[in-house]
C-alpha atoms as a PDB file:
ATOM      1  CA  UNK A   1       0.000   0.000   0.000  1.00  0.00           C
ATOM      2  CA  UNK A   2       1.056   3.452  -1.013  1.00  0.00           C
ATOM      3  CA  UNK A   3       1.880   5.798   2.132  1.00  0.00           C
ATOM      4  CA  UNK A   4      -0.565   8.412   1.029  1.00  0.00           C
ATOM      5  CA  UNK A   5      -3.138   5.669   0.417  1.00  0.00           C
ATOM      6  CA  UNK A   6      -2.228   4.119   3.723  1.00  0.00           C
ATOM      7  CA  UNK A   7      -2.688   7.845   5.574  1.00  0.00           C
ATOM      8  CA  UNK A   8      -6.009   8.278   4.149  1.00  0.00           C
ATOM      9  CA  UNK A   9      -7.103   4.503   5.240  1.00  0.00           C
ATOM     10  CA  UNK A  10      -5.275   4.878   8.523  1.00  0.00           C
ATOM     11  CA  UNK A  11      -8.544   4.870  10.227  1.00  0.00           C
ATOM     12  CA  UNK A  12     -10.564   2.767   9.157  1.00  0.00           C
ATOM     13  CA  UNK A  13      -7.635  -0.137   9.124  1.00  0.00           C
ATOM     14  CA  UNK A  14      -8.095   0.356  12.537  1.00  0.00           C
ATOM     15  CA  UNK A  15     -11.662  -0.337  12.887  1.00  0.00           C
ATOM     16  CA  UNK A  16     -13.531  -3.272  13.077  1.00  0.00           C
ATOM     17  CA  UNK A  17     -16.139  -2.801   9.933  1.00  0.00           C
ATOM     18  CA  UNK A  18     -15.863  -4.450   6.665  1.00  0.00           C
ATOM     19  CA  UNK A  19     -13.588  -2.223   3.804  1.00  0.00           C
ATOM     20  CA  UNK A  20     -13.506  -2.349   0.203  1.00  0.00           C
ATOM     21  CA  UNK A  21     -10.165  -2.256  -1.057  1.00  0.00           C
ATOM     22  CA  UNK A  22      -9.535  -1.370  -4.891  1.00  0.00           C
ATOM     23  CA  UNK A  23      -6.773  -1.911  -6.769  1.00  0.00           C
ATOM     24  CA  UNK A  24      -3.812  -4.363  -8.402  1.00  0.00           C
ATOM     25  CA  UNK A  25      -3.410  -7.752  -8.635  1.00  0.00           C
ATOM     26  CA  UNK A  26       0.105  -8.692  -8.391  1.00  0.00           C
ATOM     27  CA  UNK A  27       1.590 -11.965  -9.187  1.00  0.00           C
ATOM     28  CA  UNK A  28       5.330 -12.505  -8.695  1.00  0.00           C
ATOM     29  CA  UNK A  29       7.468 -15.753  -7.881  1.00  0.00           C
ATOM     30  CA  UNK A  30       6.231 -15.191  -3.711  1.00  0.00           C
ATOM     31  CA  UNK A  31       2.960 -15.204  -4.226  1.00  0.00           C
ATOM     32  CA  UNK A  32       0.173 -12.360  -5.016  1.00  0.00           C
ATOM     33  CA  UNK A  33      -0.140  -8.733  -3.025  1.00  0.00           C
ATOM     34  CA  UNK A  34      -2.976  -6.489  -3.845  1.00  0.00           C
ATOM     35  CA  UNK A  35      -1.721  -2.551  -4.625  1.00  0.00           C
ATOM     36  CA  UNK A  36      -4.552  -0.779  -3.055  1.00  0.00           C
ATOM     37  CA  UNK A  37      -5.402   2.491  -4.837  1.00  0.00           C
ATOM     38  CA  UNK A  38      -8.367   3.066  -2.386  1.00  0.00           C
ATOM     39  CA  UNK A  39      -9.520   1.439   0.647  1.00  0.00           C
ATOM     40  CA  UNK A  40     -12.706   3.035   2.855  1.00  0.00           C
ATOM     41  CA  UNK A  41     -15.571   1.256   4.857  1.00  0.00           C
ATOM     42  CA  UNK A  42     -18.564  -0.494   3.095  1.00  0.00           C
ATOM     43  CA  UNK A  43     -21.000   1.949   4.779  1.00  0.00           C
ATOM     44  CA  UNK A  44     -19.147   4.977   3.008  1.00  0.00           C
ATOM     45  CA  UNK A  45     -19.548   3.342  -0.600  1.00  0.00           C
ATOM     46  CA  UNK A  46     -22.744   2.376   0.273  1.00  0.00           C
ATOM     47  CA  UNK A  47     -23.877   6.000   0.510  1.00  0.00           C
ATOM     48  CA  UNK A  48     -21.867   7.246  -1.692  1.00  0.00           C
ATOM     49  CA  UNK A  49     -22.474   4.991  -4.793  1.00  0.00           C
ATOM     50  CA  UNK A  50     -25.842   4.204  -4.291  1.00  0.00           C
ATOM     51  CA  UNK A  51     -28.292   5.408  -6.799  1.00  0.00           C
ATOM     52  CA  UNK A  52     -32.005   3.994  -5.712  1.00  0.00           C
ATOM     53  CA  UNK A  53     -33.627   2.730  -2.710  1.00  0.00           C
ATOM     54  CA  UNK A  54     -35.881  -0.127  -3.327  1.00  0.00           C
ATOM     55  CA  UNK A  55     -38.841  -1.297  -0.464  1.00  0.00           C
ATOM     56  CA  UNK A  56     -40.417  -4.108  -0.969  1.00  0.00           C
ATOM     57  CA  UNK A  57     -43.635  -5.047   0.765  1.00  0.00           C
ATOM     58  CA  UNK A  58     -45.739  -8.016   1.084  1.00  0.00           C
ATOM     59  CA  UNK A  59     -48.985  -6.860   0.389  1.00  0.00           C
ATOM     60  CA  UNK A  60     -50.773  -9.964   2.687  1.00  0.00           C
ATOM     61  CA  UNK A  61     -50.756  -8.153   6.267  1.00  0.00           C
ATOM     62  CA  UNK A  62     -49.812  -4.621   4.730  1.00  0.00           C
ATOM     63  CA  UNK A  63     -51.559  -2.172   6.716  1.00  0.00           C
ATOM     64  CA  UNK A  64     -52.579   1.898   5.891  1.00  0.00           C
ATOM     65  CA  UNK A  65     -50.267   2.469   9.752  1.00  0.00           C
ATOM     66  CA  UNK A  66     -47.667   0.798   7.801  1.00  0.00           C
ATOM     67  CA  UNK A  67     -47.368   2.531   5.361  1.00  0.00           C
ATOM     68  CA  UNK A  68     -47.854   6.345   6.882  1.00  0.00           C
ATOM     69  CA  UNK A  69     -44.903   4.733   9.310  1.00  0.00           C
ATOM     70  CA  UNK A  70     -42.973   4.292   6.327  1.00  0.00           C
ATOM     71  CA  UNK A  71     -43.202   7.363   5.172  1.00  0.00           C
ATOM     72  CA  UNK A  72     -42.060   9.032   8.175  1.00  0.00           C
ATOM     73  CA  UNK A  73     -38.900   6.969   8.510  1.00  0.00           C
ATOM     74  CA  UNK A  74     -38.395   7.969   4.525  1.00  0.00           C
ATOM     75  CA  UNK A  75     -38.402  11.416   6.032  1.00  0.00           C
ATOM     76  CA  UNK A  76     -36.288  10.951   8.466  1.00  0.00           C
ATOM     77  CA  UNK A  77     -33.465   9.323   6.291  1.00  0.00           C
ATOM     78  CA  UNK A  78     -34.030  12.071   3.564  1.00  0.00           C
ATOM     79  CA  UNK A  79     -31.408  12.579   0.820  1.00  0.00           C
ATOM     80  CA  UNK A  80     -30.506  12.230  -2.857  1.00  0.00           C
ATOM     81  CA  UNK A  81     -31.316   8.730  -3.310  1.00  0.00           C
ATOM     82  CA  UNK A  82     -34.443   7.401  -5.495  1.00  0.00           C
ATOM     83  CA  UNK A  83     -37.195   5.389  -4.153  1.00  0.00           C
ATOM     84  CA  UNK A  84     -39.244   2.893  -5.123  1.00  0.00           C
ATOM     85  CA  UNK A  85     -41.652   0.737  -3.685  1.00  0.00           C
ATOM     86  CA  UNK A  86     -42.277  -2.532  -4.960  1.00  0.00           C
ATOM     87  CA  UNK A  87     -45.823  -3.906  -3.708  1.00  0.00           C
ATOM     88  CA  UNK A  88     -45.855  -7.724  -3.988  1.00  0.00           C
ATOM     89  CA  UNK A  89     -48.509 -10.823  -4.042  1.00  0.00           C
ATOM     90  CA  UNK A  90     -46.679 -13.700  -3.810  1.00  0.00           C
ATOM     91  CA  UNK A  91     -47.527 -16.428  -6.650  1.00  0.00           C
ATOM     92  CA  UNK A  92     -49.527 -13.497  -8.603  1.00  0.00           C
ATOM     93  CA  UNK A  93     -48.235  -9.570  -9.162  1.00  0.00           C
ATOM     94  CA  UNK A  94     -45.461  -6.929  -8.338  1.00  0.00           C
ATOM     95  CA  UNK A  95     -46.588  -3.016  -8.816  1.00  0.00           C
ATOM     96  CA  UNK A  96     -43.568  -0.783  -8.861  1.00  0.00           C
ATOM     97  CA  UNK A  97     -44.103   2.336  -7.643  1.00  0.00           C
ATOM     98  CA  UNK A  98     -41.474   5.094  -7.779  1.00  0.00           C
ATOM     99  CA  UNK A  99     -41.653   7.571  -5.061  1.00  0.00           C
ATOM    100  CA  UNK A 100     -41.611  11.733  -5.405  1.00  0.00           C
ATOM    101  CA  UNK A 101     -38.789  13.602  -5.244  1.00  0.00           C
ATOM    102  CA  UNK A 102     -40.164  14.407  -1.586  1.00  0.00           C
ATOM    103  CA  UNK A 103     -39.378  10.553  -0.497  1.00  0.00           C
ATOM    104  CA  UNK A 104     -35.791  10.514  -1.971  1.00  0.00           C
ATOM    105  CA  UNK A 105     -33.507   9.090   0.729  1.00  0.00           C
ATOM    106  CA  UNK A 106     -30.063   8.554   2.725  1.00  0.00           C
ATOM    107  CA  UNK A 107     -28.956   4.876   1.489  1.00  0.00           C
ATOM    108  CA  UNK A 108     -27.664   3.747   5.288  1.00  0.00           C
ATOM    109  CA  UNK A 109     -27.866   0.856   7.770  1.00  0.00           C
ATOM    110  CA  UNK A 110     -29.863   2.848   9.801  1.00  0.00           C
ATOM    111  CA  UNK A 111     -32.928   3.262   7.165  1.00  0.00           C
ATOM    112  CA  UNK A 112     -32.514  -0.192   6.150  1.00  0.00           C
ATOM    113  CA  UNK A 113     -32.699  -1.374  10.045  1.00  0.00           C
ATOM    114  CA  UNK A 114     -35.601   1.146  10.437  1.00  0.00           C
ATOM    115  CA  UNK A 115     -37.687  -0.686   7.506  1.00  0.00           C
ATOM    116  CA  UNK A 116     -36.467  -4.234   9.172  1.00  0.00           C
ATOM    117  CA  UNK A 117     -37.668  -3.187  12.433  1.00  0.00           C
ATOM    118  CA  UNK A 118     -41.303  -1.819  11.467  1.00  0.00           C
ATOM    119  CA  UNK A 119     -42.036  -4.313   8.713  1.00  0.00           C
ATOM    120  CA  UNK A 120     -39.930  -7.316  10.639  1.00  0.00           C
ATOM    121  CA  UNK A 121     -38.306  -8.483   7.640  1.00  0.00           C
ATOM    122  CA  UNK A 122     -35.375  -7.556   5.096  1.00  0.00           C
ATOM    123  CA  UNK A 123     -37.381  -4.871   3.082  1.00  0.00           C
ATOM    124  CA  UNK A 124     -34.974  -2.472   1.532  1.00  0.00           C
ATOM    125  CA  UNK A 125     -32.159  -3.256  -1.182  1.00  0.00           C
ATOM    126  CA  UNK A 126     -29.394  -0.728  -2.200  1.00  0.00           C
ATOM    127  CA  UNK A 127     -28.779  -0.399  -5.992  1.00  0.00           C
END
């Protein structure tokens, strides 16, 4: 690793969440080394490359409180991400619906964990 790309990383090497690391594959007579050219936390690409926000919700059980509850964690989480929300029936239809500018959205654990917690399963994918 570079020592500027090392200075920049310094942190998060320290840490205990998972990193991306981007760069080089080298293969010499000792074995391979990766020449990082960038290495930050998965949380920081996930917000910073992520483009849409998708919900997806069982429509068997789905509830109007659910759904105004929804809304107000979309608020809370608000930011440049698109979102859509994908209504499904299992076995018969999916409506995509994508959401007004108003509902755009933060891409973070904490939304996703939100979603998880009010819904009480894995609702939201990053894309």
């Amino acid at each position: 690793m570079l020592p500027d790309i090392y200075a920049q990383a310094a942190a998060c090497l320290k840490g205990e969440e998972p990193l991306l690391v981007a760069g080089t594959l080298e293969v010499g007579e000792k074995g391979a080394k990766i020449r990082a050219t960038e290495v930050c936390s998965l949380r920081e690409v996930q917000g910073r490359d992520t483009r849409s926000v998708h919900f997806t919700l069982t429509a068997a059980g789905l509830e109007r409180d659910h759904l105004e509850s929804l809304k107000g964690i979309l608020a809370l989480h608000h930011g440049g991400c698109r979102s859509l929300l994908h209504i499904v029936i299992p076995e018969k239809s999916r409506t995509t619906i994508r959401l007004p500018e108003s509902c755009k959205v933060t891409a973070c654990e904490e939304l996703a964990l939100a979603v998880k917690e009010l819904l009480g399963y894995n609702a939201v994918t990053f894309e």
